[in-house]
C-alpha atoms as a PDB file:
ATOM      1  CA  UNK A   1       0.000   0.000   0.000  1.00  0.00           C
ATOM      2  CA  UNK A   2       2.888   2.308   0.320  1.00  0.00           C
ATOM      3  CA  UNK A   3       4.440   2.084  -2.968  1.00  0.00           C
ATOM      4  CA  UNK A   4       1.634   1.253  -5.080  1.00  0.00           C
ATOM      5  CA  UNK A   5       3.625  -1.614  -6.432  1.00  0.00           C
ATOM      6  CA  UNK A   6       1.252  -4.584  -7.931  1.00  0.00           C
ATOM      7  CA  UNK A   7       2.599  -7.768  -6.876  1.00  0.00           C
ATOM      8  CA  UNK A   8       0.338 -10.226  -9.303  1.00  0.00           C
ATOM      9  CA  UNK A   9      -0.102 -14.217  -8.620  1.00  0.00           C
ATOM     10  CA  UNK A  10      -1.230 -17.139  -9.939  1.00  0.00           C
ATOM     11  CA  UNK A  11      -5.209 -17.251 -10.551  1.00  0.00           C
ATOM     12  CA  UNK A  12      -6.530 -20.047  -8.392  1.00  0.00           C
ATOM     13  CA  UNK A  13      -9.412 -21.881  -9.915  1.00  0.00           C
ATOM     14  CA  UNK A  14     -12.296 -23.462  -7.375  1.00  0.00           C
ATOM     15  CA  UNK A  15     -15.375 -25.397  -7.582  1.00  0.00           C
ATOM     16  CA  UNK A  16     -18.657 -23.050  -6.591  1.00  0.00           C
ATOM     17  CA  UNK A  17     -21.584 -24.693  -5.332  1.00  0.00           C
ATOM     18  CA  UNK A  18     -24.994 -22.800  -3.811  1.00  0.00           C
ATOM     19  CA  UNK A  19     -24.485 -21.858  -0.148  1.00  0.00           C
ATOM     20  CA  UNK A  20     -21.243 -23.389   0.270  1.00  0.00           C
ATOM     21  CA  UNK A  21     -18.044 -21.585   2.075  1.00  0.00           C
ATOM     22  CA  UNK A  22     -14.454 -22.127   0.951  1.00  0.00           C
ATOM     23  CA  UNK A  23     -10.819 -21.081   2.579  1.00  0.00           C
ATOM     24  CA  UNK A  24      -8.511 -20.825  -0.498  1.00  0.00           C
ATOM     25  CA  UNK A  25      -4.743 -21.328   0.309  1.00  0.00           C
ATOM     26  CA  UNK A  26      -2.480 -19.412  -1.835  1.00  0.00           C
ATOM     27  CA  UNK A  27       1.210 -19.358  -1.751  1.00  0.00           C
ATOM     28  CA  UNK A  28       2.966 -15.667  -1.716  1.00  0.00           C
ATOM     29  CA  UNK A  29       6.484 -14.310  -3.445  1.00  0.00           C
ATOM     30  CA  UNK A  30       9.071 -14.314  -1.213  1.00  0.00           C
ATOM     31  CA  UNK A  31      10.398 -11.420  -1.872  1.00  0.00           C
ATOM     32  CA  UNK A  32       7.858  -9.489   0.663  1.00  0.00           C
ATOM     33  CA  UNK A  33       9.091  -6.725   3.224  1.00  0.00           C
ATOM     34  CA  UNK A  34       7.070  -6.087   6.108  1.00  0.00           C
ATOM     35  CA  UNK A  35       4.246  -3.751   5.646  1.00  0.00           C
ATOM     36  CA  UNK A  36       0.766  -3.109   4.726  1.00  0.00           C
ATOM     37  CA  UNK A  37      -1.002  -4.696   1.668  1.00  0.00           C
ATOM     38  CA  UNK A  38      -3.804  -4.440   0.049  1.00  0.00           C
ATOM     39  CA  UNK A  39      -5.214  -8.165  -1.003  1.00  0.00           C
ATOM     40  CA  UNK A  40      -7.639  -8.050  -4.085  1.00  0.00           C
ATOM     41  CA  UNK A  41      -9.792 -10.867  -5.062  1.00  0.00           C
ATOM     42  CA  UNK A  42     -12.191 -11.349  -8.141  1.00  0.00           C
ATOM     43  CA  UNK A  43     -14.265 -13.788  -8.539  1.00  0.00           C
ATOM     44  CA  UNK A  44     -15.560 -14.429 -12.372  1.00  0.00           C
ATOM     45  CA  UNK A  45     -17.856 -17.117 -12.754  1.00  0.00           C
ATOM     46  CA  UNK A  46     -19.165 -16.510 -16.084  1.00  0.00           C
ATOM     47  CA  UNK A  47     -21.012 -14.222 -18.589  1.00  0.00           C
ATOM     48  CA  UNK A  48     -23.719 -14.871 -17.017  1.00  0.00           C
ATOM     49  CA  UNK A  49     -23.056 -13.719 -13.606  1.00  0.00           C
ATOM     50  CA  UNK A  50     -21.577 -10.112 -12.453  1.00  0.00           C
ATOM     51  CA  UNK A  51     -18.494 -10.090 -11.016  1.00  0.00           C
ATOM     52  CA  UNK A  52     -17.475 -10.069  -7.395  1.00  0.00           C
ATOM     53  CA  UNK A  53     -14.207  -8.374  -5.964  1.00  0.00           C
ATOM     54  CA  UNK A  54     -13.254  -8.513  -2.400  1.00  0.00           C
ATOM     55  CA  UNK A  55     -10.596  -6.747  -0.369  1.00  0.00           C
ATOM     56  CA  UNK A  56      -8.277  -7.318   2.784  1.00  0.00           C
ATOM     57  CA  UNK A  57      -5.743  -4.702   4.262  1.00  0.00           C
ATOM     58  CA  UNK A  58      -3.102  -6.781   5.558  1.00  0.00           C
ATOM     59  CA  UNK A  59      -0.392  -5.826   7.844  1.00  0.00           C
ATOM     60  CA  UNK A  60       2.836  -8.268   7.329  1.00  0.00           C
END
């Protein structure tokens, strides 16, 4: 969050079913410093459905 760098990774595919919760696991660069982030997520599931985007400040 303080230098506005974008720090991409890998898109993470999961199964969706009605009314169901998940915990997704991801695995981050190494290369982090301590400090706040910013954690996007977007979830796309389909033309047919509008997309979702979450956020999480994180402090590392």
């Amino acid at each position: 969050m303080e230098t506005g760098e974008e720090i991409p990774i890998e898109a993470t595919a999961i199964a969706m079913l009605p009314h169901s919760e998940q915990w997704v696991q991801i695995e981050l660069p190494e290369k982090l410093t301590a400090g706040k982030y910013l954690a996007v997520a977007i979830l796309d599931a389909g033309s047919q459905y509008d997309l979702k985007i979450a956020e999480k400040e994180i402090t590392y």
